[in-house]
PDB file of N, CA and C in Angstrom:
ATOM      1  N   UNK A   1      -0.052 -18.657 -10.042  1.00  0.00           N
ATOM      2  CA  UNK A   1       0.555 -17.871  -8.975  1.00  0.00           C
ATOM      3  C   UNK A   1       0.166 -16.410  -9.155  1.00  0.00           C
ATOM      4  N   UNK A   2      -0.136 -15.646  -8.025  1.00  0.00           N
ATOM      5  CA  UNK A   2      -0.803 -14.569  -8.391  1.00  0.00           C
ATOM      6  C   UNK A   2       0.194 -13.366  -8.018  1.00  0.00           C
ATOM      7  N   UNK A   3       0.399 -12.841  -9.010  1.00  0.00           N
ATOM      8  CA  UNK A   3       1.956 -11.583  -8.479  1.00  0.00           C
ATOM      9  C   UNK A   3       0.887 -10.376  -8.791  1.00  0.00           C
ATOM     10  N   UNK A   4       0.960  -9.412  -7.973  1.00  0.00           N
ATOM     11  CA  UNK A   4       0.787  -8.031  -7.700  1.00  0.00           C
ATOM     12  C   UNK A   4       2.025  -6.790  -8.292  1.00  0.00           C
ATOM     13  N   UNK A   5       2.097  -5.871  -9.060  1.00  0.00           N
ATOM     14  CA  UNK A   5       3.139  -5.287  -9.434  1.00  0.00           C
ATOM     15  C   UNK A   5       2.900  -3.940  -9.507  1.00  0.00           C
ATOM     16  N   UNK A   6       3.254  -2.976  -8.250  1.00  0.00           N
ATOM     17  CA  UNK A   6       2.848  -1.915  -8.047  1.00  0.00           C
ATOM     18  C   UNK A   6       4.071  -0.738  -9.130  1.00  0.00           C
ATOM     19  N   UNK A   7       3.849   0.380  -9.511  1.00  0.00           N
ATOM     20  CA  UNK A   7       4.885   0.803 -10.178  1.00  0.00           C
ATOM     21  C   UNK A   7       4.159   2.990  -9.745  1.00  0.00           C
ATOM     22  N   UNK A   8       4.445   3.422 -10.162  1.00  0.00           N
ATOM     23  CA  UNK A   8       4.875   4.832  -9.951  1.00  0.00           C
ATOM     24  C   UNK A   8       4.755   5.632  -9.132  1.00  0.00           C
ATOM     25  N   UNK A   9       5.696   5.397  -8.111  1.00  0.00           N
ATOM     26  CA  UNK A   9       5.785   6.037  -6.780  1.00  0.00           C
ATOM     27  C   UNK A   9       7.264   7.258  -7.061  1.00  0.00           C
ATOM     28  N   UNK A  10       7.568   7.691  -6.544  1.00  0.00           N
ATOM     29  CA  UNK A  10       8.461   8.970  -6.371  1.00  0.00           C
ATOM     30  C   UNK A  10       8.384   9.972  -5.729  1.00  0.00           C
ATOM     31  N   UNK A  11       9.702  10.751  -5.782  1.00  0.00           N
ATOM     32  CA  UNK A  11       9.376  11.970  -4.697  1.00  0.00           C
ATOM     33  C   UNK A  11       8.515  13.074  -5.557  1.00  0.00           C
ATOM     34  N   UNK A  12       7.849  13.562  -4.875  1.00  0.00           N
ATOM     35  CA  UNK A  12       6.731  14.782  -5.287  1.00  0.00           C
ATOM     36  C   UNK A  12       6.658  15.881  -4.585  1.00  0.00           C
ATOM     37  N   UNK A  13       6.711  16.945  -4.639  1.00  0.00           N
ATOM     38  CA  UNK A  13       6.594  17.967  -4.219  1.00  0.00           C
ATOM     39  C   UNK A  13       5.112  17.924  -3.343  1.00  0.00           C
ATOM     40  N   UNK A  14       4.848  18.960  -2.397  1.00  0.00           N
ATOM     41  CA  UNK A  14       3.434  19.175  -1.366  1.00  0.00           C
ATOM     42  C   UNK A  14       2.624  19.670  -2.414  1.00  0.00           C
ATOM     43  N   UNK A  15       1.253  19.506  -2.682  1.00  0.00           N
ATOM     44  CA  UNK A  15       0.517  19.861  -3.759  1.00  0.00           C
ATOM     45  C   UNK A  15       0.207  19.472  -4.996  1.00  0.00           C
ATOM     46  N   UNK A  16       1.270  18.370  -5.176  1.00  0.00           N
ATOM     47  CA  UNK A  16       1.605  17.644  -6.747  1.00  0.00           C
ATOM     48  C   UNK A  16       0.805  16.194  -6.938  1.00  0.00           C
ATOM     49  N   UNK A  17       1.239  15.646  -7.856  1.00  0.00           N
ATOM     50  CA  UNK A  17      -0.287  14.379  -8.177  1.00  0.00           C
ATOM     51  C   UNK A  17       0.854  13.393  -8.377  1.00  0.00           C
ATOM     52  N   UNK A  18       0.375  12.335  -8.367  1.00  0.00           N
ATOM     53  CA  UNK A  18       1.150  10.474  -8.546  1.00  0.00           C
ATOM     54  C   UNK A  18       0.057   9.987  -8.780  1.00  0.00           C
ATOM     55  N   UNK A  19       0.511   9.031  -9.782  1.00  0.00           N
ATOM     56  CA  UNK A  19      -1.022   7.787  -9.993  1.00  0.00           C
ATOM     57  C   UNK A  19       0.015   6.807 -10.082  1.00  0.00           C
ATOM     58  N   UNK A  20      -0.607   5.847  -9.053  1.00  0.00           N
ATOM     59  CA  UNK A  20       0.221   4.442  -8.813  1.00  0.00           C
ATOM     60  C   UNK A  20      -0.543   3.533  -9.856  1.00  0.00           C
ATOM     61  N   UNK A  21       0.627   2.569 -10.306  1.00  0.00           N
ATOM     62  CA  UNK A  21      -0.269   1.425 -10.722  1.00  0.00           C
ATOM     63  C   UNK A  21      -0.275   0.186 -10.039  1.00  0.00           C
ATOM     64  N   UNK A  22      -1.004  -0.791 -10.344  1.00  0.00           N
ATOM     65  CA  UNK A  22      -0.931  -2.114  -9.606  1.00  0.00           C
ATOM     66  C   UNK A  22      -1.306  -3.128 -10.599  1.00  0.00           C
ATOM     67  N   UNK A  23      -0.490  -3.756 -11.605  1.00  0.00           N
ATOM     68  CA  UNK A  23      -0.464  -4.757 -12.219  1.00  0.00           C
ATOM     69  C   UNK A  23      -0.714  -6.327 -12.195  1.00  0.00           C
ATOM     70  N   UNK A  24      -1.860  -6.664 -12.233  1.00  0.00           N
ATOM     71  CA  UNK A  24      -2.172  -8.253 -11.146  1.00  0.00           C
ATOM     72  C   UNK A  24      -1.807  -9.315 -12.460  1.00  0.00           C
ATOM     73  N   UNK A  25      -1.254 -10.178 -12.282  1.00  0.00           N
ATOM     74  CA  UNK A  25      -0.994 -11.492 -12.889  1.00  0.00           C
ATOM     75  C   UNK A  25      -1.512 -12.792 -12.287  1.00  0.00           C
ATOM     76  N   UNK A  26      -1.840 -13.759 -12.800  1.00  0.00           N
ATOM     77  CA  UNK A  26      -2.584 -14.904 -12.009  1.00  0.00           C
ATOM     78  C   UNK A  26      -3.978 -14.608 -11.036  1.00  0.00           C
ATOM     79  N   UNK A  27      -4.421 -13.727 -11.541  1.00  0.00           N
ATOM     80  CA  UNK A  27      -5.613 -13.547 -11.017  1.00  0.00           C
ATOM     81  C   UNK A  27      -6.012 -12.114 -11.305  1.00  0.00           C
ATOM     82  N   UNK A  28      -7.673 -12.382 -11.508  1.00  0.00           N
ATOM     83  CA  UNK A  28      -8.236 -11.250 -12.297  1.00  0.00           C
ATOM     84  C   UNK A  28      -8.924 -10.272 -11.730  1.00  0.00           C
ATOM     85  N   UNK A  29      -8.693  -8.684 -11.513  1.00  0.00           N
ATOM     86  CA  UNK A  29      -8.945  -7.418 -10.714  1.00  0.00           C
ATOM     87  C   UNK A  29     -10.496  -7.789 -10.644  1.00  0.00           C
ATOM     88  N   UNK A  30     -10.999  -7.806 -11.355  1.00  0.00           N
ATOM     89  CA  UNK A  30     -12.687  -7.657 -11.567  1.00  0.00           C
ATOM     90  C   UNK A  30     -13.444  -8.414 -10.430  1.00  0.00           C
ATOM     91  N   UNK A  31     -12.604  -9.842 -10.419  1.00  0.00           N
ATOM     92  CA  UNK A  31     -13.188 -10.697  -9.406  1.00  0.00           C
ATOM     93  C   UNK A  31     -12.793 -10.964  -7.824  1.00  0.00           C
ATOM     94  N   UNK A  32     -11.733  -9.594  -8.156  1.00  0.00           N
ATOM     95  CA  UNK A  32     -11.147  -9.483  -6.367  1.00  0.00           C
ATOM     96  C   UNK A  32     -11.945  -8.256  -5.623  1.00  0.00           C
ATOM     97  N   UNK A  33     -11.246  -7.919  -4.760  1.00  0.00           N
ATOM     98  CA  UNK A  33     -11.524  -7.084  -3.883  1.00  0.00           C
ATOM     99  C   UNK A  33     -10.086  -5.628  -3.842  1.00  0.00           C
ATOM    100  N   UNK A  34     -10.264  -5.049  -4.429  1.00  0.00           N
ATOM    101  CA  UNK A  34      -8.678  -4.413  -4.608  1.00  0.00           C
ATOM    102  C   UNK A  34      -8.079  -3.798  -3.999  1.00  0.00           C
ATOM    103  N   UNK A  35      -7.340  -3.553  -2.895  1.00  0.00           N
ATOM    104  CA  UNK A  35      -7.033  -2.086  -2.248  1.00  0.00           C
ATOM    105  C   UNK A  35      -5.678  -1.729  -2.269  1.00  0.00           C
ATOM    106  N   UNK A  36      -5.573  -0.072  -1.550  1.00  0.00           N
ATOM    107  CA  UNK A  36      -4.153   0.323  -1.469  1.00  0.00           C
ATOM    108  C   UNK A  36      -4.016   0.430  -0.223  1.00  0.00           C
ATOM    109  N   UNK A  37      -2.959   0.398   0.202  1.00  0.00           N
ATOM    110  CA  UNK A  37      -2.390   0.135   1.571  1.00  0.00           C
ATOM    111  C   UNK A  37      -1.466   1.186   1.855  1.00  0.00           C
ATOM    112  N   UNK A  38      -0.893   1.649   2.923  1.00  0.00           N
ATOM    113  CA  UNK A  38       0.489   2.059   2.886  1.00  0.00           C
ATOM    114  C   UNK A  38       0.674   1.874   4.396  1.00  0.00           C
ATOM    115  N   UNK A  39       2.049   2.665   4.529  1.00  0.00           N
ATOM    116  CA  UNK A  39       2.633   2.082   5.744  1.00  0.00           C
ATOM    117  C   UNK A  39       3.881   2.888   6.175  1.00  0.00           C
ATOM    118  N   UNK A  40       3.491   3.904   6.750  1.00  0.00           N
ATOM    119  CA  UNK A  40       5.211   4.871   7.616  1.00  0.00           C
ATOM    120  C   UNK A  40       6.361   4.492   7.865  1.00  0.00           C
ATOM    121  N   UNK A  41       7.252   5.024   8.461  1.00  0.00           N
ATOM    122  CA  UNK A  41       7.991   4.796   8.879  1.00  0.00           C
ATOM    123  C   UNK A  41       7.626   4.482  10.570  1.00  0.00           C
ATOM    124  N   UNK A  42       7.235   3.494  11.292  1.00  0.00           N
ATOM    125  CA  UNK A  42       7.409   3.268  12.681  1.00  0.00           C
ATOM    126  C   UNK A  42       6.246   3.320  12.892  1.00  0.00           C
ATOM    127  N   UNK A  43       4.984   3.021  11.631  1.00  0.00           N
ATOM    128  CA  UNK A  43       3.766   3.359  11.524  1.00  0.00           C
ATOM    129  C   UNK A  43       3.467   1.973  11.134  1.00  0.00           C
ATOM    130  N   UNK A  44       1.476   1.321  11.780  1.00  0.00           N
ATOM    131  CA  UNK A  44       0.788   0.400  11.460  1.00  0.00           C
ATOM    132  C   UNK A  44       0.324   0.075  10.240  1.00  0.00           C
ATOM    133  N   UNK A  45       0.523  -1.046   8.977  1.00  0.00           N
ATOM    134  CA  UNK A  45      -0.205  -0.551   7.232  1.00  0.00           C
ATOM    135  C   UNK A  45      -1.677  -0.094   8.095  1.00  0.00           C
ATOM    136  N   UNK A  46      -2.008   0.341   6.690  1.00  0.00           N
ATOM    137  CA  UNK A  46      -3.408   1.495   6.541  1.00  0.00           C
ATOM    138  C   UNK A  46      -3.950   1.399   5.572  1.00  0.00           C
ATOM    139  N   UNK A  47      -5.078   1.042   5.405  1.00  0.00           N
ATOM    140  CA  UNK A  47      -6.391   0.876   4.233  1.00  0.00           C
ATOM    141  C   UNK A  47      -5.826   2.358   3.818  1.00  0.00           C
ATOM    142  N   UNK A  48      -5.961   2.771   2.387  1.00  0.00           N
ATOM    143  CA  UNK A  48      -5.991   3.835   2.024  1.00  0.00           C
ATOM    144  C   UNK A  48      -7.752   3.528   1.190  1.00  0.00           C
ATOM    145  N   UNK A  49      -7.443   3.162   0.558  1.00  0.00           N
ATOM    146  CA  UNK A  49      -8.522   2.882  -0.794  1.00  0.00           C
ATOM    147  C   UNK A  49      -9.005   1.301  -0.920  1.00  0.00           C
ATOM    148  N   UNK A  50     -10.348   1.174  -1.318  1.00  0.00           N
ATOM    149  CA  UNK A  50     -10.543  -0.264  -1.352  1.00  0.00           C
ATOM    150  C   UNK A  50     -11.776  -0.091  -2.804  1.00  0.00           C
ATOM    151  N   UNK A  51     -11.666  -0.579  -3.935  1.00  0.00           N
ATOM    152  CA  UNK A  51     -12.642  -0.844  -4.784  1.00  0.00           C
ATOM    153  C   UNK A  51     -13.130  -2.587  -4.497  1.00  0.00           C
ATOM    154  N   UNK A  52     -14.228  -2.916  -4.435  1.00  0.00           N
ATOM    155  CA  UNK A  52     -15.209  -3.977  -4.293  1.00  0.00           C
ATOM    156  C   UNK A  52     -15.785  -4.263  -5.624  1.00  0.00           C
ATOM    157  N   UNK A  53     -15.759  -5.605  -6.090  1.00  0.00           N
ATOM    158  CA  UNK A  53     -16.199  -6.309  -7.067  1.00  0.00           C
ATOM    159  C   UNK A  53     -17.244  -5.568  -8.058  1.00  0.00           C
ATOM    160  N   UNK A  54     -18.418  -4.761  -7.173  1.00  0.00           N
ATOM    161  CA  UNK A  54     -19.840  -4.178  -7.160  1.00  0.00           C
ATOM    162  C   UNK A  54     -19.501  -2.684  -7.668  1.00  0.00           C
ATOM    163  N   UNK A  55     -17.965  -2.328  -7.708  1.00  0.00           N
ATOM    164  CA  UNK A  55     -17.435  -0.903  -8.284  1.00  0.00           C
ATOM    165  C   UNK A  55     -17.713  -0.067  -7.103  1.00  0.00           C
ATOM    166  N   UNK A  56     -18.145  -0.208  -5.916  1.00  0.00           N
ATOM    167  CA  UNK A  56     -18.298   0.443  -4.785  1.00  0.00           C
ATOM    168  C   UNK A  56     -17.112   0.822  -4.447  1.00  0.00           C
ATOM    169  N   UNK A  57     -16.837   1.709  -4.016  1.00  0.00           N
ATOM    170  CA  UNK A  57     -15.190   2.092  -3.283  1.00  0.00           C
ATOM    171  C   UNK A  57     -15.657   2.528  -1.935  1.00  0.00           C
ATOM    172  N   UNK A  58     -14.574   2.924  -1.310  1.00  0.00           N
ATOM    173  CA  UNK A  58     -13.922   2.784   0.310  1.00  0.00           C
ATOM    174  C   UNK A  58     -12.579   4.015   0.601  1.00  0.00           C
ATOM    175  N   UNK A  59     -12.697   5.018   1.087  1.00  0.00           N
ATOM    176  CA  UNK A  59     -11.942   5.610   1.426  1.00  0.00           C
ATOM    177  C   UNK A  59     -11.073   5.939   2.603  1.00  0.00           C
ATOM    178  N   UNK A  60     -10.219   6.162   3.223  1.00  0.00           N
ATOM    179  CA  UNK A  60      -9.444   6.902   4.423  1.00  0.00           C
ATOM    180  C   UNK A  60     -10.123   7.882   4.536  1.00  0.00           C
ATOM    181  N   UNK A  61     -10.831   8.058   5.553  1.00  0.00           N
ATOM    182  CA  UNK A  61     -10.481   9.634   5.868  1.00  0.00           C
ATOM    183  C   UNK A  61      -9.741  10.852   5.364  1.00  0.00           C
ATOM    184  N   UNK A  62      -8.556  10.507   5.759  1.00  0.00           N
ATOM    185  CA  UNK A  62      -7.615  11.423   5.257  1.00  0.00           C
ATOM    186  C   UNK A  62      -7.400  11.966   3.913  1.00  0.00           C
ATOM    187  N   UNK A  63      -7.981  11.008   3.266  1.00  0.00           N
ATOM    188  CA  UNK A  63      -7.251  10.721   1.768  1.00  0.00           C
ATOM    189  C   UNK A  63      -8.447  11.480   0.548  1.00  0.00           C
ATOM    190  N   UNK A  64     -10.022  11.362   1.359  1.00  0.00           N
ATOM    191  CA  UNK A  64     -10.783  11.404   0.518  1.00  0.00           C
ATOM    192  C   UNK A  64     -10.841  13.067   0.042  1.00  0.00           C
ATOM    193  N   UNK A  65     -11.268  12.663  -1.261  1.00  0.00           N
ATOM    194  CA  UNK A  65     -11.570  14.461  -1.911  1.00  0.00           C
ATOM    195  C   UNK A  65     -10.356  14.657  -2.705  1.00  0.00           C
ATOM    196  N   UNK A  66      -8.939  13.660  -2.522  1.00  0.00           N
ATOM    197  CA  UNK A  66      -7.677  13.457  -2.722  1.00  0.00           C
ATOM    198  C   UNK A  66      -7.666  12.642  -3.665  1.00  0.00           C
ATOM    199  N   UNK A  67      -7.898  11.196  -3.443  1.00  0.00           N
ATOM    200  CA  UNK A  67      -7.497  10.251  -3.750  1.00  0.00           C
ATOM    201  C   UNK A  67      -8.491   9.950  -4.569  1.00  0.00           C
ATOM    202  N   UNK A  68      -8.398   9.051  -5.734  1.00  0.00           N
ATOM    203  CA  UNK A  68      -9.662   7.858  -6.398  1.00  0.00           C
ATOM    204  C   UNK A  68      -8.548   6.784  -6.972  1.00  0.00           C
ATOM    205  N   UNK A  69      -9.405   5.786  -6.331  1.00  0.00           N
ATOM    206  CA  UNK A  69      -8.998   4.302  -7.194  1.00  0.00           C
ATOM    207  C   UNK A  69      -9.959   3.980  -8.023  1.00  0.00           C
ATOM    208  N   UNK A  70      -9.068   3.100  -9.106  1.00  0.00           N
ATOM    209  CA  UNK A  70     -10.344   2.766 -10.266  1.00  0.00           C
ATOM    210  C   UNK A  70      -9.270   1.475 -10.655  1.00  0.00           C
ATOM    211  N   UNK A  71     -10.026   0.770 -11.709  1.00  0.00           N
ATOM    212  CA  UNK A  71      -9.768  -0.240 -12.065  1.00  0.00           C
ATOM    213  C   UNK A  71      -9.902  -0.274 -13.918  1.00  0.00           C
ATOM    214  N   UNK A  72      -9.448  -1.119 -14.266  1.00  0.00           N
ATOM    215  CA  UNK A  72      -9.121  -1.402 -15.856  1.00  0.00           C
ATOM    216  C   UNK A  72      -9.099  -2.831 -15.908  1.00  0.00           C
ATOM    217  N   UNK A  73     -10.217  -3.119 -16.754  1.00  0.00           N
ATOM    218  CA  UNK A  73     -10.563  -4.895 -16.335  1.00  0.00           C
ATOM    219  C   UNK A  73      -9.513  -5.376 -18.053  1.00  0.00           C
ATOM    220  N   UNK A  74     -10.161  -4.267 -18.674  1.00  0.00           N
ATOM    221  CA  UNK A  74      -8.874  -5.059 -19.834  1.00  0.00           C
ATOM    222  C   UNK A  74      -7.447  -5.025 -19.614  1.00  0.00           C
ATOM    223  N   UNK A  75      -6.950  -3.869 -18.919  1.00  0.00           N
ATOM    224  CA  UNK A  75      -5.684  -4.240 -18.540  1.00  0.00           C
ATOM    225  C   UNK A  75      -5.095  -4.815 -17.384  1.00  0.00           C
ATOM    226  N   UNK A  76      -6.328  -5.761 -16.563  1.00  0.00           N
ATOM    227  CA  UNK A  76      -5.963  -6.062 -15.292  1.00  0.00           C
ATOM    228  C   UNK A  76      -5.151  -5.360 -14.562  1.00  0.00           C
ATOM    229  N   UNK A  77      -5.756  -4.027 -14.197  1.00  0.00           N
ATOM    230  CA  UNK A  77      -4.990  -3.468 -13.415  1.00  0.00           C
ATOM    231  C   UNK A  77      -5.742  -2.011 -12.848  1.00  0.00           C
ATOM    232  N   UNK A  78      -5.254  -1.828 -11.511  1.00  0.00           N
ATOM    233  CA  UNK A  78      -5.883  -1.364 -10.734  1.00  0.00           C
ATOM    234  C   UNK A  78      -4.969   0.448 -10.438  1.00  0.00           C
ATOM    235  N   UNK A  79      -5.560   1.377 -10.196  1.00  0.00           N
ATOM    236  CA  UNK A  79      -4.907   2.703 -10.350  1.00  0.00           C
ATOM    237  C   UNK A  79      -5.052   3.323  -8.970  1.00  0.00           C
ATOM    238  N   UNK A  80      -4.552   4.151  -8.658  1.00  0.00           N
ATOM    239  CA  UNK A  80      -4.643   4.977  -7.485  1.00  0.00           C
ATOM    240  C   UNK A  80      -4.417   6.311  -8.060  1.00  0.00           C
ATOM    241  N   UNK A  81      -4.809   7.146  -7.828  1.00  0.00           N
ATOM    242  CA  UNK A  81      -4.465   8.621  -8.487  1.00  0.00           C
ATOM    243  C   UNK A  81      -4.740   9.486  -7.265  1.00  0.00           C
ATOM    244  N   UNK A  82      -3.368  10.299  -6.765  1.00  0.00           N
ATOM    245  CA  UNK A  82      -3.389  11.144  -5.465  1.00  0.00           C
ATOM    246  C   UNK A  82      -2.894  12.496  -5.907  1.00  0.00           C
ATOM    247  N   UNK A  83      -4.305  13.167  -5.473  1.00  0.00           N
ATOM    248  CA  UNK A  83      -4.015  14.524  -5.604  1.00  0.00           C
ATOM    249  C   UNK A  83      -3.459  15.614  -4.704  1.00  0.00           C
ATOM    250  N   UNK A  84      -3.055  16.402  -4.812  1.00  0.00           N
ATOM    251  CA  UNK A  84      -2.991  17.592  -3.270  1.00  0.00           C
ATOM    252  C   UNK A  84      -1.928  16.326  -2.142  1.00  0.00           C
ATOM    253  N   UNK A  85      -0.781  15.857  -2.725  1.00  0.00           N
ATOM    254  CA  UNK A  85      -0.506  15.271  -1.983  1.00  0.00           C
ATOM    255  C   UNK A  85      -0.081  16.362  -0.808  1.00  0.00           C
ATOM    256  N   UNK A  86       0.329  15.877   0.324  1.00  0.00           N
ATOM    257  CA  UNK A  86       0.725  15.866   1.755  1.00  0.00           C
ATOM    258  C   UNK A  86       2.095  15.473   2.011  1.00  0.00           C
ATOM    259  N   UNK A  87       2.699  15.864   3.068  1.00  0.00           N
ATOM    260  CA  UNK A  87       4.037  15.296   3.155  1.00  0.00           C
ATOM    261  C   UNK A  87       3.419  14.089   4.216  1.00  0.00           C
ATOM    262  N   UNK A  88       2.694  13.940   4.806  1.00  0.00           N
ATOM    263  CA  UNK A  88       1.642  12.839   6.188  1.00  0.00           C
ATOM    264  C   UNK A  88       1.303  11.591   4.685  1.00  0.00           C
ATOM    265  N   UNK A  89       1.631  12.049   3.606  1.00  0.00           N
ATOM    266  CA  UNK A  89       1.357  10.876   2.803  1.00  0.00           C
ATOM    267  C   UNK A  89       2.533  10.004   2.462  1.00  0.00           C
ATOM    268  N   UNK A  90       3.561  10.815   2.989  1.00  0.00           N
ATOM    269  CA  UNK A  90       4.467   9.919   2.646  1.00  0.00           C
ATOM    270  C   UNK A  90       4.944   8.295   3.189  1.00  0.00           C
ATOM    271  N   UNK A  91       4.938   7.602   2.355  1.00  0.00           N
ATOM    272  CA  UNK A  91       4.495   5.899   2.856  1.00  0.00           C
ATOM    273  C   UNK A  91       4.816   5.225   1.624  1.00  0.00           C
ATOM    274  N   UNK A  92       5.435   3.777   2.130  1.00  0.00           N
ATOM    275  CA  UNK A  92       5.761   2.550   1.518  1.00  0.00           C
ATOM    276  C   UNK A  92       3.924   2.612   0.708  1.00  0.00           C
ATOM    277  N   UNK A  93       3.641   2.164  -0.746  1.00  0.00           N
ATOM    278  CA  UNK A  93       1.878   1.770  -1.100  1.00  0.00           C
ATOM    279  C   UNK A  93       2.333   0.526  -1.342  1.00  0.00           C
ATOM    280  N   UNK A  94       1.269  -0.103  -0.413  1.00  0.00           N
ATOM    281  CA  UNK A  94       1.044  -1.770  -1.268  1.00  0.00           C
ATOM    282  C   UNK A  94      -0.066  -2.039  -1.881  1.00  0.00           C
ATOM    283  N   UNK A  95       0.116  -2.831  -2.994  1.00  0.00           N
ATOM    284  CA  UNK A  95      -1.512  -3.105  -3.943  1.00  0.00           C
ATOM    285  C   UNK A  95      -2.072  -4.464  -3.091  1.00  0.00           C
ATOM    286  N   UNK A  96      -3.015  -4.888  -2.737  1.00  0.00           N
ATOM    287  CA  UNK A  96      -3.606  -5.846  -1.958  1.00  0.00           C
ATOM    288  C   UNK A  96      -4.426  -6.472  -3.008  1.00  0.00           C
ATOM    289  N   UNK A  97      -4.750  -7.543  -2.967  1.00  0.00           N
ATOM    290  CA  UNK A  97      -6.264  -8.686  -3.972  1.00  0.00           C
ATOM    291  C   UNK A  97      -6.855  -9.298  -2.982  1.00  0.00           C
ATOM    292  N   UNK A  98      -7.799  -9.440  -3.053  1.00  0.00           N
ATOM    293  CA  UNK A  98      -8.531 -10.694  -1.785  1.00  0.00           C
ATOM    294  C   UNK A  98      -9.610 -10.863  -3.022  1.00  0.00           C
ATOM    295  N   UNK A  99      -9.428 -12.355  -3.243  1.00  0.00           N
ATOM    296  CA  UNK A  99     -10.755 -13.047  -4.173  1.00  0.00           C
ATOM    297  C   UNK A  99     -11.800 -13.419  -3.905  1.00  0.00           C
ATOM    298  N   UNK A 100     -12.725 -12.638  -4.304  1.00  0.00           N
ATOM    299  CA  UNK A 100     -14.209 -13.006  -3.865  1.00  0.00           C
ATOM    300  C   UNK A 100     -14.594 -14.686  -3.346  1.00  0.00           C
ATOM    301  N   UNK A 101     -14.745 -14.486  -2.283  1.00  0.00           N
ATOM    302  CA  UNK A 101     -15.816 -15.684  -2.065  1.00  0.00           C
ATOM    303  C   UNK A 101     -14.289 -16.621  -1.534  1.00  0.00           C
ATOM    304  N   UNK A 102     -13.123 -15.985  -0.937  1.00  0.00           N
ATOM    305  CA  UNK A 102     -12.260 -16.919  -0.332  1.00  0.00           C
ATOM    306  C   UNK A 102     -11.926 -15.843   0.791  1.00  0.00           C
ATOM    307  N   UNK A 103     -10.832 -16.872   1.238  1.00  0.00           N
ATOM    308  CA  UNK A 103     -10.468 -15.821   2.694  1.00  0.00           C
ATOM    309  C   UNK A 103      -8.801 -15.474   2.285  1.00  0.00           C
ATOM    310  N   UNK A 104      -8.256 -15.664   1.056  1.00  0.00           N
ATOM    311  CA  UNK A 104      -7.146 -15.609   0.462  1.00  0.00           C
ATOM    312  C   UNK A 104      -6.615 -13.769   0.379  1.00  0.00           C
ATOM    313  N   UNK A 105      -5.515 -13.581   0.844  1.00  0.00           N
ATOM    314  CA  UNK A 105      -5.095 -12.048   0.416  1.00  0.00           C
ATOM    315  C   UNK A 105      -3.850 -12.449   0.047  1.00  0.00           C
ATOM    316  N   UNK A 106      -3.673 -11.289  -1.278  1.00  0.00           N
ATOM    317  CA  UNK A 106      -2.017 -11.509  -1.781  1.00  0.00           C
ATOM    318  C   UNK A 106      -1.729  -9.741  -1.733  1.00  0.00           C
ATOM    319  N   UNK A 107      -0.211  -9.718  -1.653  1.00  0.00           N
ATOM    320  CA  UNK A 107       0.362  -8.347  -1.574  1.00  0.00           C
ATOM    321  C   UNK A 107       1.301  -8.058  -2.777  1.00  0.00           C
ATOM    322  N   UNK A 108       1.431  -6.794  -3.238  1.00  0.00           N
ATOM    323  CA  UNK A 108       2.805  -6.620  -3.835  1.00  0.00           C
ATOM    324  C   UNK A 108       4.227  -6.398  -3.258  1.00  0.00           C
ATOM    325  N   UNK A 109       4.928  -5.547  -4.072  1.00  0.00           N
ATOM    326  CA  UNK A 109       6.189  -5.618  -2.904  1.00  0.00           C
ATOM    327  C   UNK A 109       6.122  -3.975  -2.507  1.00  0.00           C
ATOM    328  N   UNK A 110       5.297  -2.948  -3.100  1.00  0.00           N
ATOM    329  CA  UNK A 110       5.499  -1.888  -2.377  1.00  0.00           C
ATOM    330  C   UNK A 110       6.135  -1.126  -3.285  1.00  0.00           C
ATOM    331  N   UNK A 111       5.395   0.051  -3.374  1.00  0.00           N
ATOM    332  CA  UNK A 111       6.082   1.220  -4.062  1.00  0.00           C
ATOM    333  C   UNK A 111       6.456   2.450  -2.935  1.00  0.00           C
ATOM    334  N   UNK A 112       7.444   3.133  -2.968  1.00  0.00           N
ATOM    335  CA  UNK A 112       7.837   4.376  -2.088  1.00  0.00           C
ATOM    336  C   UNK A 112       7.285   5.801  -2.173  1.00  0.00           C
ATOM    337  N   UNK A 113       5.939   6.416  -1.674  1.00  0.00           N
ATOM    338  CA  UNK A 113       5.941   7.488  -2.427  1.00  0.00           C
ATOM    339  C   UNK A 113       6.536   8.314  -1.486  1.00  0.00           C
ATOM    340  N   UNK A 114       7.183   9.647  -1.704  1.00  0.00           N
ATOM    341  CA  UNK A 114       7.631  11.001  -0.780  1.00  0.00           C
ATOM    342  C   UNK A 114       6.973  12.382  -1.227  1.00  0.00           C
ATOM    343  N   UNK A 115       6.720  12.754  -0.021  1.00  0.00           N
ATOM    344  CA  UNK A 115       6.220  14.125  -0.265  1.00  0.00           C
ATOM    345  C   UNK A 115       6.938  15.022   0.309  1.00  0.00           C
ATOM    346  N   UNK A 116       7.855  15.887  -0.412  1.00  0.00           N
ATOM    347  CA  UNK A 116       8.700  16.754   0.329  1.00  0.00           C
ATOM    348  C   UNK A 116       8.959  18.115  -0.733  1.00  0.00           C
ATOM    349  N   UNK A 117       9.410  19.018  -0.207  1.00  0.00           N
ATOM    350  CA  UNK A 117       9.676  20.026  -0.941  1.00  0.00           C
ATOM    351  C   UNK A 117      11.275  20.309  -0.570  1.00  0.00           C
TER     352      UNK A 117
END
């Protein structure tokens, strides 16, 4: 069974840094497809970040110059690190997996980040 376990979200000040984690169990980062997601209040989810098997990454718009995802194959687990946050960043993050070579996606349950002063 493959659980996703996102962890360090909080409120942050405009300008300040968060690095999320995303902890995968039952299935291994290296051989997925990894991304971060988030999702507003009264807002559609949103690709933020996507790392690919090949170490290629994928950015937002918004996010890039900001944001980097990376990965840790020994600790199965996948990072987000946001810089210069925004209060427009503030959003539910979900960690996403999609396994190579299936049409399978699993989610976590969502971390809260806030950007407010």
């Amino acid at each position: 069974q493959v659980q996703l376990v996102e962890s360090g979200g909080g409120l942050v000040q405009p300008g300040g840094s968060l690095r999320l984690s995303c902890a995968a169990s039952g299935t291994t980062v290296s051989r997925n497809t990894m991304g971060w997601y988030r999702q507003a209040p009264g807002k559609e989810r949103e690709s933020v970040a996507v790392i690919f098997v090949d170490d290629n990454t994928n950015y937002a718009d918004s996010v890039k110059g900001r944001f980097t995802i990376s990965r840790n194959n020994a600790k199965n687990t996948v990072f987000l690190q946001m810089n210069n946050l925004k209060p427009e960043d503030t959003a539910v993050y979900y960690c996403n997996a999609r396994p190579r070579g299936t049409l399978r996606s699993y989610w976590g349950q969502g971390t809260q980040v806030t950007v407010s002063s």
